[in-house]
C-alpha atoms as a PDB file:
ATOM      1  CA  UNK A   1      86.351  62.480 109.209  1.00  0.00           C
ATOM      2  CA  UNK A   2      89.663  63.239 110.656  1.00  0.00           C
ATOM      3  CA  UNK A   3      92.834  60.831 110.357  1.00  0.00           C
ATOM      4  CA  UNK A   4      94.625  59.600 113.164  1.00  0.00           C
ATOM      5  CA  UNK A   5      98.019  61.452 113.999  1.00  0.00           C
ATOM      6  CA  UNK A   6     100.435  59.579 112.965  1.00  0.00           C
ATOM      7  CA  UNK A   7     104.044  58.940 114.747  1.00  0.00           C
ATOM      8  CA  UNK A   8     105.814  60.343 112.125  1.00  0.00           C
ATOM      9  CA  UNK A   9     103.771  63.502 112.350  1.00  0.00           C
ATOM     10  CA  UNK A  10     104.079  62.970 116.586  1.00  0.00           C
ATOM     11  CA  UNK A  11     107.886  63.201 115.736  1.00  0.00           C
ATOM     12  CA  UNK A  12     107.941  65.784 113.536  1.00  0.00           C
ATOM     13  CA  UNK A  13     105.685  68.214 116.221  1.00  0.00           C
ATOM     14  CA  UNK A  14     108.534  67.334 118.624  1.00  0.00           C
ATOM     15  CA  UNK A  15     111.119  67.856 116.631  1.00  0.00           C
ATOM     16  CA  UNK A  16     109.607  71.543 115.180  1.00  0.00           C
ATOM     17  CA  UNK A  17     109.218  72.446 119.160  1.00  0.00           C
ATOM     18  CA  UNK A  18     112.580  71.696 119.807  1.00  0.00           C
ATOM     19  CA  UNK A  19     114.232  73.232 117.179  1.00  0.00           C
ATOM     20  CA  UNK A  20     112.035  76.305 117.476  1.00  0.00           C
ATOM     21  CA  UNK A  21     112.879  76.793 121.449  1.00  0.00           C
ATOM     22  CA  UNK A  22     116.714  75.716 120.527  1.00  0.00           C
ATOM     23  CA  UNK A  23     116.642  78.856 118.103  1.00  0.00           C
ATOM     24  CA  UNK A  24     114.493  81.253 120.807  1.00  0.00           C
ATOM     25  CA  UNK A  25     117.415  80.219 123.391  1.00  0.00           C
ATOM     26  CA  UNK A  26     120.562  80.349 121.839  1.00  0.00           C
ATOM     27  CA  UNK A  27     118.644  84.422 120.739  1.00  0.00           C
ATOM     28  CA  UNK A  28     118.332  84.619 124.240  1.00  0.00           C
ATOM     29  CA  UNK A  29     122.000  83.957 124.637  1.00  0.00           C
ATOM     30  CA  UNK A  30     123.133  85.836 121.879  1.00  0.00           C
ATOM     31  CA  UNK A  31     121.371  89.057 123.192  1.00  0.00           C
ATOM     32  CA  UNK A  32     122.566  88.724 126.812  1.00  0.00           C
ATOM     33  CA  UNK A  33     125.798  88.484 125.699  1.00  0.00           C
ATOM     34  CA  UNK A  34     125.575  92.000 123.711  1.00  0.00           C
ATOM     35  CA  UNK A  35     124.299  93.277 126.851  1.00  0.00           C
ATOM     36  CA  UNK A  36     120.814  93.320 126.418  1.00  0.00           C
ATOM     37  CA  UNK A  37     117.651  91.298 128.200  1.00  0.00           C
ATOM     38  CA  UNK A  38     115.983  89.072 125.600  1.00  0.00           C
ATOM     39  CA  UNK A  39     112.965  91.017 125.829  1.00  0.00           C
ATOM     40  CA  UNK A  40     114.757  94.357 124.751  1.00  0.00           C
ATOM     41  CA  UNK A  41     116.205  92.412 122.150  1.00  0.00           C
ATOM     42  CA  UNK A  42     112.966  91.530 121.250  1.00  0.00           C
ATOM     43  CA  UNK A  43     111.482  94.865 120.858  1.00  0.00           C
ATOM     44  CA  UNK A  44     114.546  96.224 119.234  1.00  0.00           C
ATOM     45  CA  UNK A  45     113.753  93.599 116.401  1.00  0.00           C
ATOM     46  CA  UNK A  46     110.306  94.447 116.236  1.00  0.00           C
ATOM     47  CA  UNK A  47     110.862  98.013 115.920  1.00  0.00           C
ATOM     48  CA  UNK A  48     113.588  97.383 112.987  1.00  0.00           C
ATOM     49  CA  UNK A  49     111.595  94.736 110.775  1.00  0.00           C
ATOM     50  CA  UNK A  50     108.531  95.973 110.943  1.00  0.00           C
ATOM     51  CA  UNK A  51     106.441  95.577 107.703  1.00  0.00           C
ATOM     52  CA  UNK A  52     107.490  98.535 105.629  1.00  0.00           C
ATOM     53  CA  UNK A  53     103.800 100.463 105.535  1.00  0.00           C
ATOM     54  CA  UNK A  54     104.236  99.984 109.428  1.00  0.00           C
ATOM     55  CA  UNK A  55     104.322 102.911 111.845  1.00  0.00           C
ATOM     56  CA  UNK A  56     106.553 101.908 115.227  1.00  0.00           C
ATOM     57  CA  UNK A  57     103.651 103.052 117.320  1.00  0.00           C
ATOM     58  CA  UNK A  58     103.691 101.487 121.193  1.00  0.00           C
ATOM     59  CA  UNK A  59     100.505 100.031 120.140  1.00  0.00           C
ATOM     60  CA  UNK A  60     102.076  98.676 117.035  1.00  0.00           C
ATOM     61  CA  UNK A  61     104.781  97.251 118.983  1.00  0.00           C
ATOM     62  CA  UNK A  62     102.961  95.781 121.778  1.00  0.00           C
ATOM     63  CA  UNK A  63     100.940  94.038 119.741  1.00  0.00           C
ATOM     64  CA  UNK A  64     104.071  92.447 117.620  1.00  0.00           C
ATOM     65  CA  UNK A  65     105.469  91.574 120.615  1.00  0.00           C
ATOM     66  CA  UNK A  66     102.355  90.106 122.271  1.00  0.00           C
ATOM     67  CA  UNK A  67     102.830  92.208 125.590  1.00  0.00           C
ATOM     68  CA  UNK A  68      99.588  94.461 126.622  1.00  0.00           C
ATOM     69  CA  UNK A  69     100.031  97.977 126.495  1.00  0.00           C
ATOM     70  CA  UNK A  70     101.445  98.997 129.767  1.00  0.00           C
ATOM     71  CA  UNK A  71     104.560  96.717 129.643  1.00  0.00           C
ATOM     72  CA  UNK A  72     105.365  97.346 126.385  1.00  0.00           C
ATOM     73  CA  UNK A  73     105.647 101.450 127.897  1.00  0.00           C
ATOM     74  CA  UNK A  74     107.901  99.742 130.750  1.00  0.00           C
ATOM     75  CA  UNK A  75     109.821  97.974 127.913  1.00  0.00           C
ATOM     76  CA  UNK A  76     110.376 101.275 125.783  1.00  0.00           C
ATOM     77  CA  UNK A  77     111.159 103.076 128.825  1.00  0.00           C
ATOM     78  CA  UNK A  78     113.913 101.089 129.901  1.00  0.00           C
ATOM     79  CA  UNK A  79     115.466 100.827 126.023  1.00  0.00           C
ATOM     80  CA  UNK A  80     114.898 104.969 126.343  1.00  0.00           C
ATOM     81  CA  UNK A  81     116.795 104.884 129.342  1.00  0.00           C
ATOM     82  CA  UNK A  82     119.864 103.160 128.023  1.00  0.00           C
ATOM     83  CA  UNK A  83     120.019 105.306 125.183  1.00  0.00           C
ATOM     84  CA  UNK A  84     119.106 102.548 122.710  1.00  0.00           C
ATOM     85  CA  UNK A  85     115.641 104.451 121.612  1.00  0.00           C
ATOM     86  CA  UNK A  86     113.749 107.776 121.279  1.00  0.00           C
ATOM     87  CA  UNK A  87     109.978 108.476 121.290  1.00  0.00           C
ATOM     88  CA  UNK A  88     108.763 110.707 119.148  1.00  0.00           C
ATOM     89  CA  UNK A  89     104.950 112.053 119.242  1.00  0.00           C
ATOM     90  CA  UNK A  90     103.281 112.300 116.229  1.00  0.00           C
ATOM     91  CA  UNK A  91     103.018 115.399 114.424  1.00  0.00           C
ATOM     92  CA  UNK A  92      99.391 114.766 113.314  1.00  0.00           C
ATOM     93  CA  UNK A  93      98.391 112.952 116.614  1.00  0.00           C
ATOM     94  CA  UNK A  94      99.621 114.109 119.262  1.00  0.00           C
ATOM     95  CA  UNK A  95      98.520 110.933 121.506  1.00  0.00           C
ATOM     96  CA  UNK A  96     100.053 108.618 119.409  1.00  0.00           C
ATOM     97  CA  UNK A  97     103.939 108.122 119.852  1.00  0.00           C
ATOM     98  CA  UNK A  98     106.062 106.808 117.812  1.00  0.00           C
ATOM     99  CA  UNK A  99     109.273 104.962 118.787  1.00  0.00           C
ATOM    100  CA  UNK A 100     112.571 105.366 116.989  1.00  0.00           C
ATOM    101  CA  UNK A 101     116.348 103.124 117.403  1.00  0.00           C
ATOM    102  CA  UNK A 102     119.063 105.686 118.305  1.00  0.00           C
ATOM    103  CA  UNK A 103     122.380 104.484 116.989  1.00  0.00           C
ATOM    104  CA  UNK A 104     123.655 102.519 120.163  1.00  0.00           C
ATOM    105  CA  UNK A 105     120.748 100.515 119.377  1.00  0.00           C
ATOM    106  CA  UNK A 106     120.946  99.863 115.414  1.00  0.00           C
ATOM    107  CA  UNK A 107     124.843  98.876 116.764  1.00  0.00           C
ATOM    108  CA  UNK A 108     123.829  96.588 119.550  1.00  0.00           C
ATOM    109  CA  UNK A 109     120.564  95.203 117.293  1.00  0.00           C
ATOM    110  CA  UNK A 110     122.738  94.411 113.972  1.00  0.00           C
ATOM    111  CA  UNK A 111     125.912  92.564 116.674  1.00  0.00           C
ATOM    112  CA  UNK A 112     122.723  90.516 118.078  1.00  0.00           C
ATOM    113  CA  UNK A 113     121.062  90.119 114.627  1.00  0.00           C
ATOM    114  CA  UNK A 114     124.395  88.929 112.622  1.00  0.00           C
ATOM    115  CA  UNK A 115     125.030  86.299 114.912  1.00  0.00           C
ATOM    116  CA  UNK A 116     121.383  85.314 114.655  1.00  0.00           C
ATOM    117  CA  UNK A 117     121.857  84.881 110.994  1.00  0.00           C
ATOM    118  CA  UNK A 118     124.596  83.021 110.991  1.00  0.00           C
ATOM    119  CA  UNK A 119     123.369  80.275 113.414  1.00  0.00           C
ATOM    120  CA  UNK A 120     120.063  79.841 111.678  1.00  0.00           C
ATOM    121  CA  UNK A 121     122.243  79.356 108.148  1.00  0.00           C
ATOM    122  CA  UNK A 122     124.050  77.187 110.286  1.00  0.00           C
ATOM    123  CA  UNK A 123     121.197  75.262 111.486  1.00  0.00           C
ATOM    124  CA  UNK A 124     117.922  76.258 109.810  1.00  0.00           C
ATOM    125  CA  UNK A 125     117.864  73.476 107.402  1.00  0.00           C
ATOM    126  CA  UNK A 126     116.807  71.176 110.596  1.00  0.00           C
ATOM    127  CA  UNK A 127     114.144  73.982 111.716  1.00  0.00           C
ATOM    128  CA  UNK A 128     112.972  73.869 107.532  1.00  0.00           C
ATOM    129  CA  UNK A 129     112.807  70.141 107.598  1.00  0.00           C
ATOM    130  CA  UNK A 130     110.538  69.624 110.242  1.00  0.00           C
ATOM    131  CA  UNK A 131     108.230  72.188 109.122  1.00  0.00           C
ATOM    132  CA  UNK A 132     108.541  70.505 105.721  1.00  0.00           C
ATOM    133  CA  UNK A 133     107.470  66.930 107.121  1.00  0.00           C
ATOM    134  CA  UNK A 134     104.392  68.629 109.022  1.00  0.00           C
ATOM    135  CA  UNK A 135     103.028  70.363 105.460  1.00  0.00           C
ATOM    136  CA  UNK A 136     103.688  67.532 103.497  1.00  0.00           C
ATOM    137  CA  UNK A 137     102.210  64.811 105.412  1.00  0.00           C
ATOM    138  CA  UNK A 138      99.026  66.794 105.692  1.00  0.00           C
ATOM    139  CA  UNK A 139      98.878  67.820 102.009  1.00  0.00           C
ATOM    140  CA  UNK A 140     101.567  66.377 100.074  1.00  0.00           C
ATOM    141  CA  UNK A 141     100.456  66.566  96.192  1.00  0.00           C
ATOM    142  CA  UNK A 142      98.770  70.402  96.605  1.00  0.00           C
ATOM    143  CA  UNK A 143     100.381  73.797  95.907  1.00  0.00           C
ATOM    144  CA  UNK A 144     100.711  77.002  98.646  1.00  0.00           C
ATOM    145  CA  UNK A 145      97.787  78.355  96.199  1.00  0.00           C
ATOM    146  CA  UNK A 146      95.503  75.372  96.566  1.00  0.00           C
ATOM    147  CA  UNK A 147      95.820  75.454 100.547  1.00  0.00           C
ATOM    148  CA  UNK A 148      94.727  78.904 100.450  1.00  0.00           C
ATOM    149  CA  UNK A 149      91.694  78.003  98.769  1.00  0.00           C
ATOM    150  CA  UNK A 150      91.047  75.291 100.813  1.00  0.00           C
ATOM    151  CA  UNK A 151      91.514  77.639 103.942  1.00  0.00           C
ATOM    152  CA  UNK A 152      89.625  80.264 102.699  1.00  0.00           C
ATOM    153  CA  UNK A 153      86.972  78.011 101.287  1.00  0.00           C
ATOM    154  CA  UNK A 154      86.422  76.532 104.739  1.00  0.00           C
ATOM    155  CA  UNK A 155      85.977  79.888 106.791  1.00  0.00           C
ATOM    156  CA  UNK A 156      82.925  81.076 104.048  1.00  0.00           C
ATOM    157  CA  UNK A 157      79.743  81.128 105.845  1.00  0.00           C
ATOM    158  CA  UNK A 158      77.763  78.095 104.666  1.00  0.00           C
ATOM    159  CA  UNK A 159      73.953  78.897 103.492  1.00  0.00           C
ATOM    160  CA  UNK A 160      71.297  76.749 104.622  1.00  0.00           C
ATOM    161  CA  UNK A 161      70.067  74.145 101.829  1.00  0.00           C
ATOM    162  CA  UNK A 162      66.868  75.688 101.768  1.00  0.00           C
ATOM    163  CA  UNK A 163      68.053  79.169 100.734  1.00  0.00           C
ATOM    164  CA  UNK A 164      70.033  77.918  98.709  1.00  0.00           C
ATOM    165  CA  UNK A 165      67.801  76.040  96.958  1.00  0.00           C
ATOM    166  CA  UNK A 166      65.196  78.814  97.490  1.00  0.00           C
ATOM    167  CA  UNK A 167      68.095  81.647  95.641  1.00  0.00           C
ATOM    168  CA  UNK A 168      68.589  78.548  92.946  1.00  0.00           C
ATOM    169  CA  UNK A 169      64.759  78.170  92.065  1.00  0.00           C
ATOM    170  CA  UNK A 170      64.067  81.482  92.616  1.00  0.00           C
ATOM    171  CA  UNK A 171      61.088  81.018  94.305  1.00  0.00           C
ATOM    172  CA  UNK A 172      59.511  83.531  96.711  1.00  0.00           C
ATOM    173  CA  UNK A 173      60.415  83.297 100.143  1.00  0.00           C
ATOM    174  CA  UNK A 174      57.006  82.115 102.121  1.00  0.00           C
ATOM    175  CA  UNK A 175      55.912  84.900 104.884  1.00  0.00           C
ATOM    176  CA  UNK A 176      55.038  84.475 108.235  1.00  0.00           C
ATOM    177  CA  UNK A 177      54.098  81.038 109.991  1.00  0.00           C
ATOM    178  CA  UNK A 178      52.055  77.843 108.370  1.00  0.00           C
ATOM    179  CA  UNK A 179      48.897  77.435 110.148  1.00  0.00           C
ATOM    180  CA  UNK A 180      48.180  73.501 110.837  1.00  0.00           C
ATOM    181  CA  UNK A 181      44.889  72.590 109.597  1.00  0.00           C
END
């Protein structure tokens, strides 16, 4: 049975939105000022922190940015046209392309990204906090570990009783239908 949301945890919601759209608009800010649309700032980003195994494919890159395929091209072509990225295809596919930063970029991506830092030092500890009053409210004696199990636990596919009981026993499984007598 599922608890009633509480105020506190009404508050906190609110208070996680807020901070987390304060953050997205002051990045917003932050990259027009450098010159750049949001969105290119965006994709510069992804293109730079992707995981380290990652390949900076446009499929790669749309998905990371959630943009379908097409206008993450349009995206890549305008950064291209600036001078802020090069595309690459790959030497063992030669339908996949791969998307590089050009140095204008790295220079306009680390102005953008230092002053990113500095405001979320700044201010982060608010953004922390309310993420820290959601997870604790909801389980507030249990480790990062024991969540995990608890998630993982949950998405298992449950058995029926009766094969379960059935694999437990290990009786035969009964073939076709019971006739009624």
């Amino acid at each position: 049975m599922r608890s009633a949301i509480s105020d506190t945890e009404y508050r906190a919601l609110a208070e996680l939105r807020y901070r987390i759209r304060h953050f997205i608009q002051e990045g917003d800010a932050a990259a027009q000022r450098s010159n750049l649309e949001p969105q290119q700032y965006l994709m510069l980003l992804a293109i730079r922190g992707l995981p380290q195994a990652a390949v900076a494919t446009i499929r790669t890159l749309a998905e990371r940015m959630a943009l379908k395929h097409h206008s993450a091209v349009e995206l890549i072509d305008r950064l291209e046209s600036h001078g802020l990225v090069r595309r690459i295809r790959s030497e063992g596919d030669k339908r996949e392309v791969r998307v590089s930063l050009l140095p204008q970029g790295s220079k306009l991506l680390d102005r953008v990204a230092r002053e990113r830092l500095s405001e979320l030092k700044a201010s982060g500890v608010a953004l922390a906090d309310a993420i820290t009053a959601l997870v604790e409210r909801k389980y507030p004696s249990q480790s990062v570990m024991e969540m995990n199990k608890i998630i993982v636990a949950q998405r298992r596919p449950r058995l029926r009783r009766t094969t379960a009981l059935r694999k437990q026993n290990k009786t035969p499984r009964p073939r076709g239908r019971k006739r009624r007598a």
